[in-house]
C-alpha atoms as a PDB file:
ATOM      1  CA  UNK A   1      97.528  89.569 103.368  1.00  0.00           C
ATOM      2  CA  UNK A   2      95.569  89.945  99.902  1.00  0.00           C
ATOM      3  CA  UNK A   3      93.372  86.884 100.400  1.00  0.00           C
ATOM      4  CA  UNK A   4      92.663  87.987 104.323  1.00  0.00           C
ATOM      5  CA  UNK A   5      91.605  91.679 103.605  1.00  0.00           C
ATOM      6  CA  UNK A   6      89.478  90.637 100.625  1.00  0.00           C
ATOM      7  CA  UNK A   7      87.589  87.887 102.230  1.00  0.00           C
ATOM      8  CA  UNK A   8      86.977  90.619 104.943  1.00  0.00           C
ATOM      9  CA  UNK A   9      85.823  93.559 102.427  1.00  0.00           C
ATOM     10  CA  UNK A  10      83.820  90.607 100.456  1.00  0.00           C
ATOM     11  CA  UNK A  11      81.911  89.128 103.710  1.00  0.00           C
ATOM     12  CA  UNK A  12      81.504  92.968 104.553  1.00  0.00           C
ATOM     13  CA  UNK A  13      80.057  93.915 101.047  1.00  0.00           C
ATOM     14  CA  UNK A  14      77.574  91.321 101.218  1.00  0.00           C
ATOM     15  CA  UNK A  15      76.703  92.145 104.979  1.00  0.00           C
ATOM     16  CA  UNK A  16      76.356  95.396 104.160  1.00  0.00           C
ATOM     17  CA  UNK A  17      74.174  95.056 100.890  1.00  0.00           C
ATOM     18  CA  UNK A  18      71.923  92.290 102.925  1.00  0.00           C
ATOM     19  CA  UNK A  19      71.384  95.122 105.922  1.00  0.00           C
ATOM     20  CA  UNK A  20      69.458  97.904 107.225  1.00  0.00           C
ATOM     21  CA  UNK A  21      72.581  99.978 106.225  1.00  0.00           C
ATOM     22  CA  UNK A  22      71.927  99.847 102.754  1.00  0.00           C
ATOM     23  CA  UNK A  23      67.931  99.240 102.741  1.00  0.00           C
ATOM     24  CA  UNK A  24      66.805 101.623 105.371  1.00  0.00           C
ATOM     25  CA  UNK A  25      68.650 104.470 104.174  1.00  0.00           C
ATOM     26  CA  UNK A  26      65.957 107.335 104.374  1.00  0.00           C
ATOM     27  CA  UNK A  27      63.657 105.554 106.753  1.00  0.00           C
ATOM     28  CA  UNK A  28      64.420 107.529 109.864  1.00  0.00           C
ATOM     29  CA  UNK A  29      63.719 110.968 110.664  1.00  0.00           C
ATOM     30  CA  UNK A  30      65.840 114.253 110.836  1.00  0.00           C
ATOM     31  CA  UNK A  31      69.010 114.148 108.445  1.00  0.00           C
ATOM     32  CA  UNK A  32      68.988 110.781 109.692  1.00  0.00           C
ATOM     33  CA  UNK A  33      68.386 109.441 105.818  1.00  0.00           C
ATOM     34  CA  UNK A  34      71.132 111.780 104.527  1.00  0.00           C
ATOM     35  CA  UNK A  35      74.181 110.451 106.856  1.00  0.00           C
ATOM     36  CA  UNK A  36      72.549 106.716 106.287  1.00  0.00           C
ATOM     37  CA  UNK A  37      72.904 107.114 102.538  1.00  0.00           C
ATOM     38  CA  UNK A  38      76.102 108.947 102.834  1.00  0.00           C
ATOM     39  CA  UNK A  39      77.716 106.344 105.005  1.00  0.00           C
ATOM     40  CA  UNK A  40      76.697 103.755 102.243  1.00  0.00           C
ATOM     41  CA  UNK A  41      78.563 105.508  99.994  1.00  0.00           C
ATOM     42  CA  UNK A  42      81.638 105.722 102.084  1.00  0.00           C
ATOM     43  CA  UNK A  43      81.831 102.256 102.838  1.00  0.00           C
ATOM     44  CA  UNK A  44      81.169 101.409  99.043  1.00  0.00           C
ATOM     45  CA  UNK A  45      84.282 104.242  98.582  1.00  0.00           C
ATOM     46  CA  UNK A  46      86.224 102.218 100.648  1.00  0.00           C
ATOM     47  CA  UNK A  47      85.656  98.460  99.517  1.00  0.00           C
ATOM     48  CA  UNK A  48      86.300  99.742  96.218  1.00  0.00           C
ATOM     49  CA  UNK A  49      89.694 101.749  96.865  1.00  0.00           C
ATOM     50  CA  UNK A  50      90.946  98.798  99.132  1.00  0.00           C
ATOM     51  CA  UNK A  51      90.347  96.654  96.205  1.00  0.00           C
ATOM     52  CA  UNK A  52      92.523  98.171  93.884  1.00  0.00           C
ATOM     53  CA  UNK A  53      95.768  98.735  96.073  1.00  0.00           C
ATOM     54  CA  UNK A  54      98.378  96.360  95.838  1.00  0.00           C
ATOM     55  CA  UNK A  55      98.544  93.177  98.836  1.00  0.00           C
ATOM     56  CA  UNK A  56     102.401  94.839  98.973  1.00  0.00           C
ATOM     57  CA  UNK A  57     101.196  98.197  99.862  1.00  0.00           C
ATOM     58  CA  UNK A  58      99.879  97.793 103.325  1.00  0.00           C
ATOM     59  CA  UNK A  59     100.206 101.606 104.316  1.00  0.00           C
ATOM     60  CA  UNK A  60      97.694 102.485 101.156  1.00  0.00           C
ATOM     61  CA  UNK A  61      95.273  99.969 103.253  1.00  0.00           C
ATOM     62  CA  UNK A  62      95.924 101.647 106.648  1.00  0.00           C
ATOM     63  CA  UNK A  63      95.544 104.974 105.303  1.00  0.00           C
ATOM     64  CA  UNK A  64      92.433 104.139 103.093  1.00  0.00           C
ATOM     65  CA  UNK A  65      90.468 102.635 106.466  1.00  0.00           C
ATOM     66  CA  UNK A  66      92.243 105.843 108.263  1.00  0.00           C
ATOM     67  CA  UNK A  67      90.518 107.739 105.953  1.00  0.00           C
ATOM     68  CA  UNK A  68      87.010 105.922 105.766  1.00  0.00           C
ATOM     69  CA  UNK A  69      87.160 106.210 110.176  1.00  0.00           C
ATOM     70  CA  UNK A  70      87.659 110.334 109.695  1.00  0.00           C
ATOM     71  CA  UNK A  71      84.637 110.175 107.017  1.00  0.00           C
ATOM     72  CA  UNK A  72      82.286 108.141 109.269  1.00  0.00           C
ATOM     73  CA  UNK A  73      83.124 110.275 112.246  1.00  0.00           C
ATOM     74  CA  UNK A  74      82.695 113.642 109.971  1.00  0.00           C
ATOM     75  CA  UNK A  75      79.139 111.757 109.445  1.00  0.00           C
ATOM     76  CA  UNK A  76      78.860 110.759 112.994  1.00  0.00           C
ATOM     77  CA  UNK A  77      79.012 115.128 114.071  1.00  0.00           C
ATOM     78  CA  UNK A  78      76.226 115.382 111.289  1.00  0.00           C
ATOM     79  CA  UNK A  79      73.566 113.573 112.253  1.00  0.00           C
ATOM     80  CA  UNK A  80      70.749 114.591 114.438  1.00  0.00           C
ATOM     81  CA  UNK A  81      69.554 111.467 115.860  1.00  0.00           C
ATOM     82  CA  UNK A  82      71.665 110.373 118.842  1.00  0.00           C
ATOM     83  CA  UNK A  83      71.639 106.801 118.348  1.00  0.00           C
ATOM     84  CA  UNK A  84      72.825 107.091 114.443  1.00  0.00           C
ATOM     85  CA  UNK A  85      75.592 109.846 116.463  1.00  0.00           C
ATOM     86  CA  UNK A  86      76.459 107.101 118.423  1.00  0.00           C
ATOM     87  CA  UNK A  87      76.662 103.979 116.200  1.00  0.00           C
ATOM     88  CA  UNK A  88      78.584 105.605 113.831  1.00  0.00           C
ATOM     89  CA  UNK A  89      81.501 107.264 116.595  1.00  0.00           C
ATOM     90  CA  UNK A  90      81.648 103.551 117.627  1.00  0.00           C
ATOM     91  CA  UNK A  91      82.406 102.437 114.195  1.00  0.00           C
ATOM     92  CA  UNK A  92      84.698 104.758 113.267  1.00  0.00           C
ATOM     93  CA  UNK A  93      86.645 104.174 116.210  1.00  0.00           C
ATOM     94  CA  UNK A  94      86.661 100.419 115.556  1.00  0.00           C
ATOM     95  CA  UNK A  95      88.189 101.210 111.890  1.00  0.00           C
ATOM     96  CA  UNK A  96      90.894 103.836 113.749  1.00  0.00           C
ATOM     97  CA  UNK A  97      92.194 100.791 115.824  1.00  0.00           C
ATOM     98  CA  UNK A  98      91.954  98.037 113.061  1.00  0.00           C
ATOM     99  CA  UNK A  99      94.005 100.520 111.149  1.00  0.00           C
ATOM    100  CA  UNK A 100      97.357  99.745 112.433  1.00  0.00           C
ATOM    101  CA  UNK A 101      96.750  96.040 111.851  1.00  0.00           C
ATOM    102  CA  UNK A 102      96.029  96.253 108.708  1.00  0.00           C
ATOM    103  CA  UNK A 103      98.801  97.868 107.757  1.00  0.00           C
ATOM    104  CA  UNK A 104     100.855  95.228 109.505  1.00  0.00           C
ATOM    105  CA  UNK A 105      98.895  92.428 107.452  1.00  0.00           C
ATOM    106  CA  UNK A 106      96.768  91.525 110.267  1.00  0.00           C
ATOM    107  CA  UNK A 107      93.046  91.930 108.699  1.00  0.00           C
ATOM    108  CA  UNK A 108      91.367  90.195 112.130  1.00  0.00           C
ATOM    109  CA  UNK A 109      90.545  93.420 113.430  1.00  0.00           C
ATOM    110  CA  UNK A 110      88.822  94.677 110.251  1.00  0.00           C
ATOM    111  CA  UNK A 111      87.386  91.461 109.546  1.00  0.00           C
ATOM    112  CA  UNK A 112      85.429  92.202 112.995  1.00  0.00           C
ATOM    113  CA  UNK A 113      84.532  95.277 111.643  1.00  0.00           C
ATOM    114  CA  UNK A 114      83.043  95.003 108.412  1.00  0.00           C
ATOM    115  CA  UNK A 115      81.124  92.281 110.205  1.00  0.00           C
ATOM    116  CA  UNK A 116      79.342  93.732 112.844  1.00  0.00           C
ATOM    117  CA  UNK A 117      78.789  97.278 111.011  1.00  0.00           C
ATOM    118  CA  UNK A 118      76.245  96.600 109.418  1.00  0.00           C
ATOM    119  CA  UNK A 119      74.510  95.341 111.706  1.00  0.00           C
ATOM    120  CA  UNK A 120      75.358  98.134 114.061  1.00  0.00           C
ATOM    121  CA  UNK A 121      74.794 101.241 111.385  1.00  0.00           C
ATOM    122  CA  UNK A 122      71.724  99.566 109.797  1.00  0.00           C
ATOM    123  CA  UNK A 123      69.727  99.577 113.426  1.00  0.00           C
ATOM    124  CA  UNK A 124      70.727 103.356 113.839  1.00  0.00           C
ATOM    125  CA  UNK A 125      69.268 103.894 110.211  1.00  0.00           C
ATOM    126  CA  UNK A 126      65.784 101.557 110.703  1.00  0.00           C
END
């Protein structure tokens, strides 16, 4: 499980530093630049705290992306733009069903995830 959930955190780290998520934080309008920036952080929270539990403790890693989902959708009733509302209820609700997965050892799900988030968050945040 190790190798699988840090080749998906990895991939996701470098997706995420290489989008919109991380660069365009402040760029839109409203609070918009706020929850961008503070969604950043979260994610960076959460690569970092997945890092250091233990392959042998998968219910640390479901709780931890349990955890991150509840932050992003505490972001998600925050913002004021509807599409940044929107992209980041979606996400968080992707995280709250890879959670079960990963705490089984299957990282597919969050693989997906960490993937396409940036991607998804970063066009809410241009």
């Amino acid at each position: 499980m190790r190798y699988g959930v840090v080749r998906a955190l990895a991939a996701g780290a470098v997706t995420l530093g290489a989008s919109g998520l991380l660069g365009a934080c402040g760029m839109a309008g409203g609070n918009s630049g706020q929850v961008c920036t503070d969604t950043k952080k979260a994610f960076q929270q959460y690569i970092a705290q997945v890092r250091s539990i233990p392959a042998a403790e998968p219910a640390r890693w479901r709780q931890a992306t349990e955890q991150l989902a509840g932050r992003v959708d505490g972001l998600a009733k925050q913002a004021d733009d509807d599409a940044l509302k929107k992209a980041l209820t979606t996400e968080a609700d992707r995280l709250r069903a890879a959670a079960p997965g990963v705490g089984g050892g299957d990282v597919s799900q969050l693989d997906a995830v960490m993937k396409d988030t940036p991607a998804r968050i970063g066009k809410a945040c241009a």
